[in-house]
Protein backbone atom coordinates (compact mmCIF):
# COMPACT_ATOMS: atom_id res chain seq x y z
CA UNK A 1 0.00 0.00 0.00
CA UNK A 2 1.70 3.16 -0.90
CA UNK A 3 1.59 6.71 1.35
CA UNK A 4 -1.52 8.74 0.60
CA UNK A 5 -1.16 11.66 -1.33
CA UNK A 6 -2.59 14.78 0.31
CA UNK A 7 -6.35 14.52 0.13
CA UNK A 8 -6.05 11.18 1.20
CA UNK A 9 -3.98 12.44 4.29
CA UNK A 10 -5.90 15.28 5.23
CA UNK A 11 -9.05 12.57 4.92
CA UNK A 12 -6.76 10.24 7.65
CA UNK A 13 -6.37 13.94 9.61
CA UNK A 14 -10.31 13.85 9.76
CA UNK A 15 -10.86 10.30 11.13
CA UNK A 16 -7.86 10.86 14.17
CA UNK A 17 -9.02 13.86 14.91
CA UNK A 18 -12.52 13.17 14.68
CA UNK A 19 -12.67 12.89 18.40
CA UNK A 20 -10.14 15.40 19.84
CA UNK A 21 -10.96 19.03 20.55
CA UNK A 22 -8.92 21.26 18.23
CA UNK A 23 -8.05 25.29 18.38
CA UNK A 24 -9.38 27.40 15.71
CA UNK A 25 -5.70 27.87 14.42
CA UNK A 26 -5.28 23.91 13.45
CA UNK A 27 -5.66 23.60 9.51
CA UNK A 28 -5.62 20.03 8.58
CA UNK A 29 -5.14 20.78 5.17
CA UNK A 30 -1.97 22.46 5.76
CA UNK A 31 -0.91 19.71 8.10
CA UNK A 32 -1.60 16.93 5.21
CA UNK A 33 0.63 19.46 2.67
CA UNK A 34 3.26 19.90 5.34
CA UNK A 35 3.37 15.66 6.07
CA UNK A 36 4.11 13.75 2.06
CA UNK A 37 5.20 10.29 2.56
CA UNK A 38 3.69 9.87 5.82
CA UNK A 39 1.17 6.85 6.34
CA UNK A 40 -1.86 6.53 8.22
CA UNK A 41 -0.20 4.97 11.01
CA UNK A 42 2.20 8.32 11.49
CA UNK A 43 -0.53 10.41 10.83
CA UNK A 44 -2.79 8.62 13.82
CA UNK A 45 0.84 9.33 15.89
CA UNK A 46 1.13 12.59 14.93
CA UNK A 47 -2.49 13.18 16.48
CA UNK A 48 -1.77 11.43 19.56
CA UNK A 49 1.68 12.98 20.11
CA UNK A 50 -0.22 16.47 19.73
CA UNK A 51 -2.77 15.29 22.20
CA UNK A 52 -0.06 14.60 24.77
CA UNK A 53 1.78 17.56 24.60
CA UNK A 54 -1.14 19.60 24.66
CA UNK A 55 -2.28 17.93 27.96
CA UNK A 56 1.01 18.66 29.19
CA UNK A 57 0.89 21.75 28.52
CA UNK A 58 -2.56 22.54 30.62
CA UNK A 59 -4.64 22.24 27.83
CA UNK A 60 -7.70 20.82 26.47
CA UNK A 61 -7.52 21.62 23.07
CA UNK A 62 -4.82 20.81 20.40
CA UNK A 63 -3.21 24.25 18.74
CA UNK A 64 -1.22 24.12 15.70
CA UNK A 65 2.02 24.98 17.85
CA UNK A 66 1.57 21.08 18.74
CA UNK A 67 0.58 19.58 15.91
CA UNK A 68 3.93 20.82 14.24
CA UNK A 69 6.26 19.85 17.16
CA UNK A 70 4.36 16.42 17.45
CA UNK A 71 5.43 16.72 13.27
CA UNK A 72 8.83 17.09 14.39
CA UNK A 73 8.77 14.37 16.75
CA UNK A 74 7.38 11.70 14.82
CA UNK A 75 9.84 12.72 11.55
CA UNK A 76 13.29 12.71 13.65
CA UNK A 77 12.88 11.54 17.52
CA UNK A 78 11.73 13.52 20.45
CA UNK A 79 14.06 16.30 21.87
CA UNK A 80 16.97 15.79 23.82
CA UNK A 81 16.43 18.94 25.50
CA UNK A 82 18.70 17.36 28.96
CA UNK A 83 21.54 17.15 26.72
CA UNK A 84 24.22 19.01 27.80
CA UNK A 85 25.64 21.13 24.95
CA UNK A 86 29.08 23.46 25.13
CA UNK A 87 28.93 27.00 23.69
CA UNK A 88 31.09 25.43 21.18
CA UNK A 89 28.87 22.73 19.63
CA UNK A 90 26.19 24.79 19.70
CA UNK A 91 27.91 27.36 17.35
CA UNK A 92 28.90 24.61 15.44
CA UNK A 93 25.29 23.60 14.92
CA UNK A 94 24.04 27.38 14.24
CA UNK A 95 26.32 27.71 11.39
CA UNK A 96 25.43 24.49 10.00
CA UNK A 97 21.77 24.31 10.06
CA UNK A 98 22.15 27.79 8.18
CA UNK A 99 24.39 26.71 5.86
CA UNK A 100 21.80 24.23 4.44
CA UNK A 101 19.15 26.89 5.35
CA UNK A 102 20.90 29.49 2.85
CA UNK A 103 21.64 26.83 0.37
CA UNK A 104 18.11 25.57 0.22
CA UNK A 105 17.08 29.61 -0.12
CA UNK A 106 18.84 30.27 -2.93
CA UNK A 107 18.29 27.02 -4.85
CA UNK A 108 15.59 27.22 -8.02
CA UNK A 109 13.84 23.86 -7.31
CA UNK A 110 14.68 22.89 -3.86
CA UNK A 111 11.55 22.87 -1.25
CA UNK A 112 10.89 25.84 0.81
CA UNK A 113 12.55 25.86 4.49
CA UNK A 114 9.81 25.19 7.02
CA UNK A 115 11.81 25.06 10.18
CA UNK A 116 15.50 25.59 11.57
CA UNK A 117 16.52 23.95 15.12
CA UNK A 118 19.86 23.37 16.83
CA UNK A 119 18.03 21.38 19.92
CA UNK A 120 19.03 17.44 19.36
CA UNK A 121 17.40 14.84 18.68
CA UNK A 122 17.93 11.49 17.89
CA UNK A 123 21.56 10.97 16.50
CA UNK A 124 21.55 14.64 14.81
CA UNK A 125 22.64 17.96 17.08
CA UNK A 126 20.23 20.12 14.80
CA UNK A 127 18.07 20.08 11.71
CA UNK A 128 16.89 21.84 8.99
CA UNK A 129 13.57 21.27 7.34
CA UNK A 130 12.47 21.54 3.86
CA UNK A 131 8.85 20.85 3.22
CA UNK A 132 7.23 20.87 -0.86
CA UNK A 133 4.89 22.85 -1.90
CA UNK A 134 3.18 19.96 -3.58
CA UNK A 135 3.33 15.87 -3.50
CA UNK A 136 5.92 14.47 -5.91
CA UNK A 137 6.68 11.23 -6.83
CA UNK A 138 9.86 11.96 -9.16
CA UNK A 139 12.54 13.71 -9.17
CA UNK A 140 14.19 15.94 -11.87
CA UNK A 141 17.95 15.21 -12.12
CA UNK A 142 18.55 19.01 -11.07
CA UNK A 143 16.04 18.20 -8.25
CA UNK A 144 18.23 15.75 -7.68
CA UNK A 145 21.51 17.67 -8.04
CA UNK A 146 20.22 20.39 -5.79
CA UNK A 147 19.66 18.08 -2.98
CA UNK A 148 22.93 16.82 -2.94
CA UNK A 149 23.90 20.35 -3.03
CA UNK A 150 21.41 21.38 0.11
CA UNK A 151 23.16 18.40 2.58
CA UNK A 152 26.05 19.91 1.45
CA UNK A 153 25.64 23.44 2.67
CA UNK A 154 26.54 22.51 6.51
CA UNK A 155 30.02 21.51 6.02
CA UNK A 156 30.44 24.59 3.64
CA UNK A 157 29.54 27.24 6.50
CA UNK A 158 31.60 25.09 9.02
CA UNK A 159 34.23 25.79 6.84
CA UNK A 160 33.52 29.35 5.71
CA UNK A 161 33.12 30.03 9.45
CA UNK A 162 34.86 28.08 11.20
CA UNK A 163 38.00 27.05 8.80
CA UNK A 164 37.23 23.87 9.74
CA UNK A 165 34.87 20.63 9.33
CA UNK A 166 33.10 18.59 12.08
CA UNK A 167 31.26 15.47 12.15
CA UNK A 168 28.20 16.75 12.08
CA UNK A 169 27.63 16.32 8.58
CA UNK A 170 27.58 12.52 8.47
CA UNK A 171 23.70 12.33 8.67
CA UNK A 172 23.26 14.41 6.10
């Protein structure tokens, strides 16, 4: 069974959220744009995850502000926000999430940045998120090209920066 395209996940949206009170601000439609490749299963986590950390945060309703961290969540781990973190690494992460944020800018067919963060999770110490304006399933080569190019924008401000090159780029 292949990954819904976006009516199909903004339908899923519907059915998990049939049931849970949400804020005026939650669009589902932007939600299912924001989410390509994602099944139903992650979708129905997504909800859940939203649920939870609006409950922890006092509330009975879900806002938007927890739909898109439960996004986060669910795409790359929760956040290792207990992780202690020198001055130094976090510099190190600054100028490398930006260096793939300025890449993808100034690229003619790469995805729009959605969202920058140098808080950890899972095995990476920061992330930078791209999300389409539209489903695709294919890729031009200079899609293609330009990717490469975006994962590669990390190391080039380390070295711009910093005159140097870290580790950090091995997920990418």
């Amino acid at each position: 069974v292949h990954a819904p395209d976006v009516v199909g996940r903004e339908k899923i949206l519907g059915v998990h959220t049939r049931s849970v009170p949400l804020d005026d601000d939650v669009d589902l439609g932007a939600v299912a744009q924001a989410t390509p490749g994602m099944t139903g299963a992650a979708l129905a986590n997504l909800v859940n995850e939203a649920a939870l950390l609006a409950v922890r945060q006092g509330r009975k309703v879900i806002k938007m502000e927890d739909i898109e961290e439960a996004m986060i969540k669910v795409i790359a781990g929760p956040a290792k926000k207990s992780r202690v973190i020198s001055d130094k690494e976090r510099r190190l992460s600054a100028y490398h999430e930006s260096g793939h944020a300025i890449v993808m800018k100034n690229l003619e067919h790469h995805d729009p940045v959605h969202q920058i963060s140098i808080i950890p999770r899972g095995a990476a110490g920061g992330m930078t998120i791209s999300l389409p304006n539209e489903d695709k399933y294919s890729m031009s080569r200079s899609e293609m090209f330009e990717r490469i190019v975006s994962f590669l924008g990390g190391r080039v401000a380390e070295k711009l920066v910093l005159d140097d090159i870290s580790s950090g780029a091995s997920n990418d």
